[in-house]
C-alpha atoms as a PDB file:
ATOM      1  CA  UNK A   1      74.565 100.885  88.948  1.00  0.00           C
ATOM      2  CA  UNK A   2      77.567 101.800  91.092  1.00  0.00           C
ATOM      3  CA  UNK A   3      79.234  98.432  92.845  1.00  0.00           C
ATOM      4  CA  UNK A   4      81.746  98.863  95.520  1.00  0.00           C
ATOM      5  CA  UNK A   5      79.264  97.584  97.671  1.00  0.00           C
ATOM      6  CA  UNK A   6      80.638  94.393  96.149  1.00  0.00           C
ATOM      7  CA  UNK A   7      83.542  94.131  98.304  1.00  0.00           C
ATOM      8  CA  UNK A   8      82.156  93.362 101.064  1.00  0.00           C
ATOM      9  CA  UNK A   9      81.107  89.972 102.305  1.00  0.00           C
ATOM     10  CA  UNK A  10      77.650  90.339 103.282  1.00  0.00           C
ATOM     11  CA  UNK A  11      76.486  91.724 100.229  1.00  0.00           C
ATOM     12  CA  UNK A  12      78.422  88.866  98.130  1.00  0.00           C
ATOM     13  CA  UNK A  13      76.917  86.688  99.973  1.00  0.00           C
ATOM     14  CA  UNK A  14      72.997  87.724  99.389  1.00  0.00           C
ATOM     15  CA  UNK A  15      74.321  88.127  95.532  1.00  0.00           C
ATOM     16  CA  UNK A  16      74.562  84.315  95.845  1.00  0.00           C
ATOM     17  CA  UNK A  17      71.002  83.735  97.296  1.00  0.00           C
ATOM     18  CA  UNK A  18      67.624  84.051  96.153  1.00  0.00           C
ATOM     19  CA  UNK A  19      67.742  87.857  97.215  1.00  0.00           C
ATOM     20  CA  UNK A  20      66.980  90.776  94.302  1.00  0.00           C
ATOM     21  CA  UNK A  21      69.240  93.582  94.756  1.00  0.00           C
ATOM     22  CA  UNK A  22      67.509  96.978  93.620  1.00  0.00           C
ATOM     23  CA  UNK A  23      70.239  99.198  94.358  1.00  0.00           C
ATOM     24  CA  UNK A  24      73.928 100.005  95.321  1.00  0.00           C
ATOM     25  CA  UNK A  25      76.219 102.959  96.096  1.00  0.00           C
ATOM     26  CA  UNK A  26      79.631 104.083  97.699  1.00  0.00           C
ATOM     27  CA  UNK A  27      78.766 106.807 101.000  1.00  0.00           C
ATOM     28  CA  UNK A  28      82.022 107.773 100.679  1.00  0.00           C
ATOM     29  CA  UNK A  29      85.186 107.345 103.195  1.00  0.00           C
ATOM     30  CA  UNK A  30      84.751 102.878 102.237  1.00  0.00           C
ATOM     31  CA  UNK A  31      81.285 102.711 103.417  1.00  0.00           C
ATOM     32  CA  UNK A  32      79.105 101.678 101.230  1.00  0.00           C
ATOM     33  CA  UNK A  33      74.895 100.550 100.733  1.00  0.00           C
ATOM     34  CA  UNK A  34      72.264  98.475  99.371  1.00  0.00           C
ATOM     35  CA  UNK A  35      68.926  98.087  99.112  1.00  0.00           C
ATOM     36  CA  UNK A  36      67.160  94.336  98.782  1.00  0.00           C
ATOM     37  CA  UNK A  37      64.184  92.577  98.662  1.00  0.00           C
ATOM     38  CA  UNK A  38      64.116  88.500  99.062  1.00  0.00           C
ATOM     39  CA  UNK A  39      61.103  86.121  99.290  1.00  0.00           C
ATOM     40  CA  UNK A  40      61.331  82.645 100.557  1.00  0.00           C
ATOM     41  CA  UNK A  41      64.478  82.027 101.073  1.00  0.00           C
ATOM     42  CA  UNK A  42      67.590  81.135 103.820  1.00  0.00           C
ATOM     43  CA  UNK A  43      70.979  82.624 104.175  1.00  0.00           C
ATOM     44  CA  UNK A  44      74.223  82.722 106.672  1.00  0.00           C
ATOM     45  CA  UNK A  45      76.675  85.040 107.164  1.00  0.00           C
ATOM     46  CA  UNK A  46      80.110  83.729 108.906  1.00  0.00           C
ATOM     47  CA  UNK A  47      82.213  85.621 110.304  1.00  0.00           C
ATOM     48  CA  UNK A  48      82.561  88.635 106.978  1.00  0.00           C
ATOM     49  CA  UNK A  49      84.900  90.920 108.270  1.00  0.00           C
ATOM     50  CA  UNK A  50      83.064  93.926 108.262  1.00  0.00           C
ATOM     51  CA  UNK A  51      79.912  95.606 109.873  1.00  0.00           C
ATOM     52  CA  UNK A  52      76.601  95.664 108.853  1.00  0.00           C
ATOM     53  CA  UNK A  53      73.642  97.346 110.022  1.00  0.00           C
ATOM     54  CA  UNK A  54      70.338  95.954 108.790  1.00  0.00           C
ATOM     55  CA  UNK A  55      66.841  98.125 108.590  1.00  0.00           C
ATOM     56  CA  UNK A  56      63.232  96.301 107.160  1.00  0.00           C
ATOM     57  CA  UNK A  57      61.443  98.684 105.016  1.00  0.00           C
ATOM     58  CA  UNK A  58      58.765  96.341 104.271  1.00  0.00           C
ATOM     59  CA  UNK A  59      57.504  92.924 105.333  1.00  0.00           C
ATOM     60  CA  UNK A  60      59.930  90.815 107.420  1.00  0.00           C
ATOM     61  CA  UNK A  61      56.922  89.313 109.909  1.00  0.00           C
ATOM     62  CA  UNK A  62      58.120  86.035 108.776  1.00  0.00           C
ATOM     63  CA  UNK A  63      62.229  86.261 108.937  1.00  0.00           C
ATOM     64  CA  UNK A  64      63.867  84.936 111.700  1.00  0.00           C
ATOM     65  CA  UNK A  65      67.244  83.873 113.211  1.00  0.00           C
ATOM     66  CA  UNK A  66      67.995  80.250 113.929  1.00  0.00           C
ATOM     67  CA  UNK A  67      69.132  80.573 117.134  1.00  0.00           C
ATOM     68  CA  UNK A  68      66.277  82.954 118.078  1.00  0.00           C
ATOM     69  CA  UNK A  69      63.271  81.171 117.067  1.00  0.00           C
ATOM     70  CA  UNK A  70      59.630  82.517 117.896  1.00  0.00           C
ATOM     71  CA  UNK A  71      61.505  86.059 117.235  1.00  0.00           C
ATOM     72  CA  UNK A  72      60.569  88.006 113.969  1.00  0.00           C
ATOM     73  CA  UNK A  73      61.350  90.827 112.065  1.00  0.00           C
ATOM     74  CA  UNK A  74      59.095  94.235 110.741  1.00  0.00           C
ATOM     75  CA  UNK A  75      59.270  97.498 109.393  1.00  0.00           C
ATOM     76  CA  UNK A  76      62.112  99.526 111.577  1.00  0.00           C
ATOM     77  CA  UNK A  77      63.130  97.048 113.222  1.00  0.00           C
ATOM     78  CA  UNK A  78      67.139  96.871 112.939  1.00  0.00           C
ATOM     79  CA  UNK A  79      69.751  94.137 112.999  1.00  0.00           C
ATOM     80  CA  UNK A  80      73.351  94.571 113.656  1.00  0.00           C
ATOM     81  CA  UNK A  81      75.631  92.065 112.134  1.00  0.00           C
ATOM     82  CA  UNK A  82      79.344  92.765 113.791  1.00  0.00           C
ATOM     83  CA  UNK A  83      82.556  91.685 111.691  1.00  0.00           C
ATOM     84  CA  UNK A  84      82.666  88.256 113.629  1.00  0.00           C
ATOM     85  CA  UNK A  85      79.460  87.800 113.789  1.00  0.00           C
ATOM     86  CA  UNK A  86      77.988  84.320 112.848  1.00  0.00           C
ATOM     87  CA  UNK A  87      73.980  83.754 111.842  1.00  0.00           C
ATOM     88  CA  UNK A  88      71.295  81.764 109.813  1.00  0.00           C
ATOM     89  CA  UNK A  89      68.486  83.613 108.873  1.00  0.00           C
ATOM     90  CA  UNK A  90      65.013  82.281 107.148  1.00  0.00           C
ATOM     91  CA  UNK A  91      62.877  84.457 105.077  1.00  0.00           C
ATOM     92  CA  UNK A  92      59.388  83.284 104.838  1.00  0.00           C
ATOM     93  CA  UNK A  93      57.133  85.547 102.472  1.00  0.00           C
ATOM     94  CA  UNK A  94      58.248  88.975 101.313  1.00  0.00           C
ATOM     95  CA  UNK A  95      60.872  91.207 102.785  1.00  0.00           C
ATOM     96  CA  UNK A  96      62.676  94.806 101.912  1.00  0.00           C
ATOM     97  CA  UNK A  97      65.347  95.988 103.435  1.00  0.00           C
ATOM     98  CA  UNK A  98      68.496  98.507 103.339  1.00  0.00           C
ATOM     99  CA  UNK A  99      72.606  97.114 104.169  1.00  0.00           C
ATOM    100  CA  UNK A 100      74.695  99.142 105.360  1.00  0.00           C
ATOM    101  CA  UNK A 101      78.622  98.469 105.263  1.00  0.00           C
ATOM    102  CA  UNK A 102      81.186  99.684 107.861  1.00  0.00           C
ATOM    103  CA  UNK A 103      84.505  98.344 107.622  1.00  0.00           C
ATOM    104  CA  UNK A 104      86.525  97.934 111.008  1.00  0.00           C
ATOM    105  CA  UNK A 105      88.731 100.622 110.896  1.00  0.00           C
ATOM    106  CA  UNK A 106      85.465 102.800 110.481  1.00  0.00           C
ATOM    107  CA  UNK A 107      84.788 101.492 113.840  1.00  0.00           C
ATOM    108  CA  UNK A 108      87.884 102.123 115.074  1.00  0.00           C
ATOM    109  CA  UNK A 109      88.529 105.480 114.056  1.00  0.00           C
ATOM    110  CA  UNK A 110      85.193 106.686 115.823  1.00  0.00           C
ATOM    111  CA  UNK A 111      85.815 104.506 118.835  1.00  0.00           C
ATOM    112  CA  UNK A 112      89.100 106.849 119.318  1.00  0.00           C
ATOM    113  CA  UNK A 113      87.294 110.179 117.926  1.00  0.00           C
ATOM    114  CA  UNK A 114      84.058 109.397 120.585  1.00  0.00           C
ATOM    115  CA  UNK A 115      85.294 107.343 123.214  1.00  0.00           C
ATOM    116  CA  UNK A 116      89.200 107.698 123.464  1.00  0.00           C
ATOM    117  CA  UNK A 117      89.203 103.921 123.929  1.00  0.00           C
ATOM    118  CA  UNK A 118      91.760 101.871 122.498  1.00  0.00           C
ATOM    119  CA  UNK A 119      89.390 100.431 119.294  1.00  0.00           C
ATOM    120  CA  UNK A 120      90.003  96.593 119.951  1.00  0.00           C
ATOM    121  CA  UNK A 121      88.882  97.312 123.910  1.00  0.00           C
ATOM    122  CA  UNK A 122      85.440  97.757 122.307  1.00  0.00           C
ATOM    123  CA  UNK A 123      83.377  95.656 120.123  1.00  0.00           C
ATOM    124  CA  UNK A 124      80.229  96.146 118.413  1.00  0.00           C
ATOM    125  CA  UNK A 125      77.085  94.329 119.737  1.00  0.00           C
ATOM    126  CA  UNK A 126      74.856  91.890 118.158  1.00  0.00           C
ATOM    127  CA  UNK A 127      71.250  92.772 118.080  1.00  0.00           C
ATOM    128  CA  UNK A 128      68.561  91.469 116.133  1.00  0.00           C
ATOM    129  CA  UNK A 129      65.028  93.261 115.397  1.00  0.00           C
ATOM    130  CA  UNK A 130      66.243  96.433 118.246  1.00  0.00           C
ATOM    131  CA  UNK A 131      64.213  99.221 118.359  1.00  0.00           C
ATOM    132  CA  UNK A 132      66.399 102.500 117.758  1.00  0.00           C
ATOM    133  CA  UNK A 133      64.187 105.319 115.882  1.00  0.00           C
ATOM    134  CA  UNK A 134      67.043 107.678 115.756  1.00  0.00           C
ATOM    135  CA  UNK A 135      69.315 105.158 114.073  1.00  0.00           C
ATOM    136  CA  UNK A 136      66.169 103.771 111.598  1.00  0.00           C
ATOM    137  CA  UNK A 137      65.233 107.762 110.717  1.00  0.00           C
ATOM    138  CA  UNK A 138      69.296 108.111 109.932  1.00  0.00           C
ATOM    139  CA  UNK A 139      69.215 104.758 107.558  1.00  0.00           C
ATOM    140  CA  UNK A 140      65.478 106.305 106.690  1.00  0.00           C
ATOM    141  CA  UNK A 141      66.817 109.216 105.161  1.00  0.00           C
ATOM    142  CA  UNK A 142      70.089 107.082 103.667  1.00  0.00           C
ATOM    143  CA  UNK A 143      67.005 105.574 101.608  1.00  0.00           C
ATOM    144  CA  UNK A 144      65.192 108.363 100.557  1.00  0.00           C
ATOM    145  CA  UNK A 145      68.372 110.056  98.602  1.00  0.00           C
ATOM    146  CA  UNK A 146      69.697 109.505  94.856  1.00  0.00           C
ATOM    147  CA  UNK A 147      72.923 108.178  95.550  1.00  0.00           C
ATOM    148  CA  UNK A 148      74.479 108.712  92.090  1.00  0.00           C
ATOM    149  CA  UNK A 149      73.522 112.265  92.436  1.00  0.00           C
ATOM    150  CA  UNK A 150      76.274 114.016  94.008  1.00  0.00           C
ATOM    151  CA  UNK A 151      74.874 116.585  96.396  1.00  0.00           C
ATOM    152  CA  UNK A 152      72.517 113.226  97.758  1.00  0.00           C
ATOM    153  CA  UNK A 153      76.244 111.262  97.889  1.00  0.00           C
ATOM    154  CA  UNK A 154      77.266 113.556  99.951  1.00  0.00           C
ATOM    155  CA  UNK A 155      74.434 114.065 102.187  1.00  0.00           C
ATOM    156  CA  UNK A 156      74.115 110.450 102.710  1.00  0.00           C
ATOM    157  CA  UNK A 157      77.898 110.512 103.574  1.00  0.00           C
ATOM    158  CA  UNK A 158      77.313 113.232 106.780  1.00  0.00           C
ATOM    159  CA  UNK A 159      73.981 110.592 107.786  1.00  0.00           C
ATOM    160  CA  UNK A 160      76.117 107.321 107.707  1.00  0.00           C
ATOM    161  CA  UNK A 161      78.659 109.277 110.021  1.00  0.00           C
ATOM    162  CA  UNK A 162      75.954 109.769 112.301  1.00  0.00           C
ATOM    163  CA  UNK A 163      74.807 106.194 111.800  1.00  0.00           C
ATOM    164  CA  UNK A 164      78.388 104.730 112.842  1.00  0.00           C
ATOM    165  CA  UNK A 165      78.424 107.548 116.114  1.00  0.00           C
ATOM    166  CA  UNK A 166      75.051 105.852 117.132  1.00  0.00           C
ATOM    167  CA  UNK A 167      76.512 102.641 116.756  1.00  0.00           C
ATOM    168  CA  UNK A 168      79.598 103.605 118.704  1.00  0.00           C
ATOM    169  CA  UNK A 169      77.774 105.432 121.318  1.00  0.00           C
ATOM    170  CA  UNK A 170      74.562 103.108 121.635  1.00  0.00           C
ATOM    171  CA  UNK A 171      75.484  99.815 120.849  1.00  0.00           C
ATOM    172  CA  UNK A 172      79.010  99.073 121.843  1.00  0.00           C
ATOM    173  CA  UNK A 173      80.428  97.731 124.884  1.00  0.00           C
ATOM    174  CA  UNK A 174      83.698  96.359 126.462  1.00  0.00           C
ATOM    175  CA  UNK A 175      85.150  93.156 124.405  1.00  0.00           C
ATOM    176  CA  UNK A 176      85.317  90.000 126.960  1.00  0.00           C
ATOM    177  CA  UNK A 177      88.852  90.101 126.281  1.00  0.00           C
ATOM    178  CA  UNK A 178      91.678  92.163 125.234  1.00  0.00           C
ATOM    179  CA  UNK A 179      94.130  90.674 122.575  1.00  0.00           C
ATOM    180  CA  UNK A 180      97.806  90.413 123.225  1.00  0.00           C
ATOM    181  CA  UNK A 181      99.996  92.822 122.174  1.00  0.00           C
ATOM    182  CA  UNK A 182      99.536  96.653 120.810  1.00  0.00           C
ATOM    183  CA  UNK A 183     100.661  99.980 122.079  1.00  0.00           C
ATOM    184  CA  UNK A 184     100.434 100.675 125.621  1.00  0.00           C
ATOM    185  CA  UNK A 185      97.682 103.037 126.893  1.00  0.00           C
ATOM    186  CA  UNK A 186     100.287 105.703 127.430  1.00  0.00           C
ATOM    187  CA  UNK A 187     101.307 105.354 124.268  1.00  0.00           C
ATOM    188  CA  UNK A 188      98.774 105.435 122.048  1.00  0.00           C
ATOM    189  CA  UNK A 189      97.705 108.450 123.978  1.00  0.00           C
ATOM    190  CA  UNK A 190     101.228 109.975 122.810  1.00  0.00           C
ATOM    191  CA  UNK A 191     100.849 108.980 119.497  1.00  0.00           C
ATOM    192  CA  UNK A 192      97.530 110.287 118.880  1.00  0.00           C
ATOM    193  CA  UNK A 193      97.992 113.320 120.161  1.00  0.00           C
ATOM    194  CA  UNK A 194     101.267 114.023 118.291  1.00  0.00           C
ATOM    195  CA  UNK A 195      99.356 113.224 114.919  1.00  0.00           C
ATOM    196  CA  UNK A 196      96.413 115.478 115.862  1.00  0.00           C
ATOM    197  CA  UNK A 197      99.161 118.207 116.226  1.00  0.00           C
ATOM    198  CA  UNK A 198     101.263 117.471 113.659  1.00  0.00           C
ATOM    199  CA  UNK A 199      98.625 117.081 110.599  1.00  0.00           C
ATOM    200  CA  UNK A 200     100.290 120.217 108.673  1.00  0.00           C
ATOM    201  CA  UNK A 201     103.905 118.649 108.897  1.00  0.00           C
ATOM    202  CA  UNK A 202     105.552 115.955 107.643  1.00  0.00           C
ATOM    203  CA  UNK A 203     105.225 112.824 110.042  1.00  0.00           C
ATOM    204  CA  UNK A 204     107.654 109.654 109.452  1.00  0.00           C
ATOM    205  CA  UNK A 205     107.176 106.447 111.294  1.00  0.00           C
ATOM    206  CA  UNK A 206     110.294 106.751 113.048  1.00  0.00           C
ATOM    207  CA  UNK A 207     108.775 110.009 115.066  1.00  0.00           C
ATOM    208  CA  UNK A 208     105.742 107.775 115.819  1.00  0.00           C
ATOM    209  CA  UNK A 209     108.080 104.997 117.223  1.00  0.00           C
ATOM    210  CA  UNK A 210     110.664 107.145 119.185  1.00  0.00           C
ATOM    211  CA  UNK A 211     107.446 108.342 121.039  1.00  0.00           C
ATOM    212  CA  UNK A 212     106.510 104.623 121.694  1.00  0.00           C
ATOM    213  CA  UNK A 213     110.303 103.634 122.645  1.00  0.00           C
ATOM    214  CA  UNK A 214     109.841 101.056 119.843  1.00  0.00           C
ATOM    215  CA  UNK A 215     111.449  99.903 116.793  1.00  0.00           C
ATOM    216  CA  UNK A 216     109.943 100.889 113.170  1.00  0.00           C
ATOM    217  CA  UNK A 217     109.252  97.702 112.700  1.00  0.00           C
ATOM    218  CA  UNK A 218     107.724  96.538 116.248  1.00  0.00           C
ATOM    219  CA  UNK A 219     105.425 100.228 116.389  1.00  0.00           C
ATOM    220  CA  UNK A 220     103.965  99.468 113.229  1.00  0.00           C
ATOM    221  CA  UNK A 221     103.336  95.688 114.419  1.00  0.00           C
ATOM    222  CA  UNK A 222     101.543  97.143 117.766  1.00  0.00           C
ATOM    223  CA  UNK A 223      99.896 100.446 116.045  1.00  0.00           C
ATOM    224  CA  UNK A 224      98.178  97.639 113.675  1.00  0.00           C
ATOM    225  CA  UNK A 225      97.376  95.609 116.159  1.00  0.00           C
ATOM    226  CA  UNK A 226      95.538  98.453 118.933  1.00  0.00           C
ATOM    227  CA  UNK A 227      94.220 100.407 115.791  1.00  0.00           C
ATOM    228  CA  UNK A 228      93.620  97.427 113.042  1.00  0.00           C
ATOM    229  CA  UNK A 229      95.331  99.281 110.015  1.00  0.00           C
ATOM    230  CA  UNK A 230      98.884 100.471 109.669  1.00  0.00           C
ATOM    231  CA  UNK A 231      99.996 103.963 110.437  1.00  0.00           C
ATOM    232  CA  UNK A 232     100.388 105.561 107.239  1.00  0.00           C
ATOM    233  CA  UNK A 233      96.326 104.421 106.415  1.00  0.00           C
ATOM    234  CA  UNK A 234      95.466 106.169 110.285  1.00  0.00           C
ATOM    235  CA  UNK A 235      97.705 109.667 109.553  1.00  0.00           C
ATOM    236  CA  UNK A 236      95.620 109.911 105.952  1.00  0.00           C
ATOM    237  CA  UNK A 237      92.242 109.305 107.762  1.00  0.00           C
ATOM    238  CA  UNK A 238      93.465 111.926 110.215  1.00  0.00           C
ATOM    239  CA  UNK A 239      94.086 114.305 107.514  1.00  0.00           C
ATOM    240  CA  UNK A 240      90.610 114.103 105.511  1.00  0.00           C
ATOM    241  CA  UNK A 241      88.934 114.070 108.757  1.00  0.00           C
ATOM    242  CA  UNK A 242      90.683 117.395 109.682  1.00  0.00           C
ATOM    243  CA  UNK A 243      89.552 118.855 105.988  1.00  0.00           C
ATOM    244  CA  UNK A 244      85.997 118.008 106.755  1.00  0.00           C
ATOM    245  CA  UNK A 245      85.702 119.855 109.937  1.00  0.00           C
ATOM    246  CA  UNK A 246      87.482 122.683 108.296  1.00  0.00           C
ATOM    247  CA  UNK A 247      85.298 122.732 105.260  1.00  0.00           C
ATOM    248  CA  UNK A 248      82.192 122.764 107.479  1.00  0.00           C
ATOM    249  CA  UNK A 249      83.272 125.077 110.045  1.00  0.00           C
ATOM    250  CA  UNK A 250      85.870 127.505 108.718  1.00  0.00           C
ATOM    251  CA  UNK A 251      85.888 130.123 105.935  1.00  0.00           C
ATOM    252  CA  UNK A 252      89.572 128.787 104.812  1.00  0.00           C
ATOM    253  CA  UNK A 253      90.472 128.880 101.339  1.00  0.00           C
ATOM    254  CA  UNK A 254      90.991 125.443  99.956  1.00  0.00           C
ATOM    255  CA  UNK A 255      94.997 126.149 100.105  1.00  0.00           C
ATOM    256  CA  UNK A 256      94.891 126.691 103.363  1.00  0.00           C
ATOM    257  CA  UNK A 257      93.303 123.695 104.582  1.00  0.00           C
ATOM    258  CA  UNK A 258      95.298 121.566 102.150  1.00  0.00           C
ATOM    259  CA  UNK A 259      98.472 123.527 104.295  1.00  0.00           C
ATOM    260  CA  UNK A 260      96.789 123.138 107.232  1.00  0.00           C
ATOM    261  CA  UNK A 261      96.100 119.134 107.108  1.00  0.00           C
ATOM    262  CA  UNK A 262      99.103 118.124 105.629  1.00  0.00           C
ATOM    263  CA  UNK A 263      98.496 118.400 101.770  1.00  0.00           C
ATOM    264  CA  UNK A 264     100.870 119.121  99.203  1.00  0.00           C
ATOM    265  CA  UNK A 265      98.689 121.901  97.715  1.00  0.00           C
ATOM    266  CA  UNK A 266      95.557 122.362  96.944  1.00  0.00           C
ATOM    267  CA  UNK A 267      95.235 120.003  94.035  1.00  0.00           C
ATOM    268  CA  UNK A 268      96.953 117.004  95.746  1.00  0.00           C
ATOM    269  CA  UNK A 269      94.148 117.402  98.802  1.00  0.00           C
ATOM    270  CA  UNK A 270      91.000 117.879  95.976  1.00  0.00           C
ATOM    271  CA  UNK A 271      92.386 114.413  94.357  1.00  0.00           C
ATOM    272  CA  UNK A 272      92.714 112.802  97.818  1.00  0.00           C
ATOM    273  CA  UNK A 273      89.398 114.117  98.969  1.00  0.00           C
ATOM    274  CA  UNK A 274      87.408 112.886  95.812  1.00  0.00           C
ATOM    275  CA  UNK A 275      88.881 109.602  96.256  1.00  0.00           C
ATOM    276  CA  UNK A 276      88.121 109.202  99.232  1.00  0.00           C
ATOM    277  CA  UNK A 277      84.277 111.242  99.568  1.00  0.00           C
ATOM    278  CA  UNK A 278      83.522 111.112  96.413  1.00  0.00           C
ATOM    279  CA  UNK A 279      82.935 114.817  95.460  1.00  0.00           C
ATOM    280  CA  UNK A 280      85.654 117.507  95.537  1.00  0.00           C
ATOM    281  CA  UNK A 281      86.003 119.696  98.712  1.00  0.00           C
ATOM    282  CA  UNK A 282      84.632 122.951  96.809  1.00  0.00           C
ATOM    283  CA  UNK A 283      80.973 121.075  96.369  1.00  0.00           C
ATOM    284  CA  UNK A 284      81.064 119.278  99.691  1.00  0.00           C
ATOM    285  CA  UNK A 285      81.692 122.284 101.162  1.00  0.00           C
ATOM    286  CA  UNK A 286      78.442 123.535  99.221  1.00  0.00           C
ATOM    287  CA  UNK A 287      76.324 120.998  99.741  1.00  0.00           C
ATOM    288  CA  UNK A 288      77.063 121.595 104.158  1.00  0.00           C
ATOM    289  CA  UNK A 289      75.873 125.098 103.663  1.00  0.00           C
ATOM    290  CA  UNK A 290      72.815 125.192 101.600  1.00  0.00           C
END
């Protein structure tokens, strides 16, 4: 059984309780997923740090939420537990059900890519037992695939993507408040754009923060801050996000694209892209065009 589902809070948590885990896998990119069933049981999550989006498989007509009594779960019905999100669920007779784990600079890379929204403008809602069929035929699917296998892996990669767009584009909204500090609007605008057009070179943080009128050290205090991971961590998910379009779209040879997104050749970018997918770009690029 593959673990890095592990890491995450939620499904630590559950791995404390009465709940049966039947299966776990990496989706590639630090998302990860796992499959449960529980009976009779109670459980609260506090505040874990990451995202989780919740679909029943099977059963569920007795689970409910603490602070929602007389509400109750069933098959498709999907739950969205935000990274400061606070609950107490009971689970009264049987119920199967599928995790999956976003971590927030998931969210804030797609808030950027989708919206062009400063990521902590926006926050995630809280829903319990919504009704979404395109999202619960995405996790649907998720379900369906061998994980281990890697042609599935990588499939179920391209699905959660469109699972965390939903999420983005669906259930998101303005946050109440705006924390102090991080980048200006103008700024991050500036900065964005000069990384989107400056993949293929060599970018210090001392280019970023002449473009923000900032210090090295202050930029990379604010970048954190609007974007919720350092710079360095934002330019490399720049890079593989660049090498997926191109593998999908273009008929580049893998030199090129490692050229063309910053690599140092073509065997630095297949080690970078493993790590981080979890296949090499050769058979992702296979799997995208069968």
């Amino acid at each position: 059984m593959d673990s890095p589902a592990l890491t995450h809070n939620v499904f630590a948590t559950l791995s404390r309780s009465r709940a049966a885990l039947e299966r776990s896998g990496s989706l590639g990119d630090g998302m990860a997923v796992a499959q449960w069933n529980n009976h009779n049981d109670a459980t609260t999550y506090r505040g874990p740090g990451h995202h989780t989006l919740s679909l029943y498989l099977a059963g569920g007509y007795q689970t409910w939420r603490r602070d929602r009594p007389g509400i109750y779960g069933a098959p498709g019905k999907l739950c969205l537990l935000p990274d400061e999100h606070e609950s107490e669920w009971v689970i009264e007779g049987d119920l199967r059900f599928v995790h999956l784990y976003f971590k927030p600079e998931h969210f804030a890379q797609a808030t950027v890519a989708l919206l062009d929204r400063e990521p902590r403008s926006r926050q995630l809602r809280d829903l319990t037992y919504a009704d979404d069929p395109v999202l619960a035929a995405y996790c649907a699917q998720i379900v369906q695939l061998n994980w281990q296998d890697t042609a599935s892996h990588l499939a179920a990669n391209e699905l959660a993507h469109g699972v965390l767009a939903r999420l983005i584009l669906e259930h998101s909204g303005p946050r109440a408040y705006l924390p102090k500090g991080g980048l200006s609007a103008g700024a991050r605008r500036q900065v964005i754009d000069y990384i989107d057009g400056h993949l293929d070179g060599n970018i210090t943080l001392g280019d970023l923060a002449r473009l923000a009128a900032l210090s090295e050290f202050h930029f990379a205090r604010a970048f954190r801050d609007s974007f919720g991971m350092p710079p360095h961590a934002w330019l490399s998910a720049c890079r593989l996000q660049r090498s997926r379009t191109l593998l999908r779209d273009s008929n580049l040879p893998l030199v090129d694209i490692a050229a063309a997104c910053g690599f140092a050749n073509a065997s630095h970018f297949s080690n970078r892209f493993r790590a981080a997918v979890g296949a090499n770009p050769s058979q992702y690029r296979a799997v995208l065009r069968k």
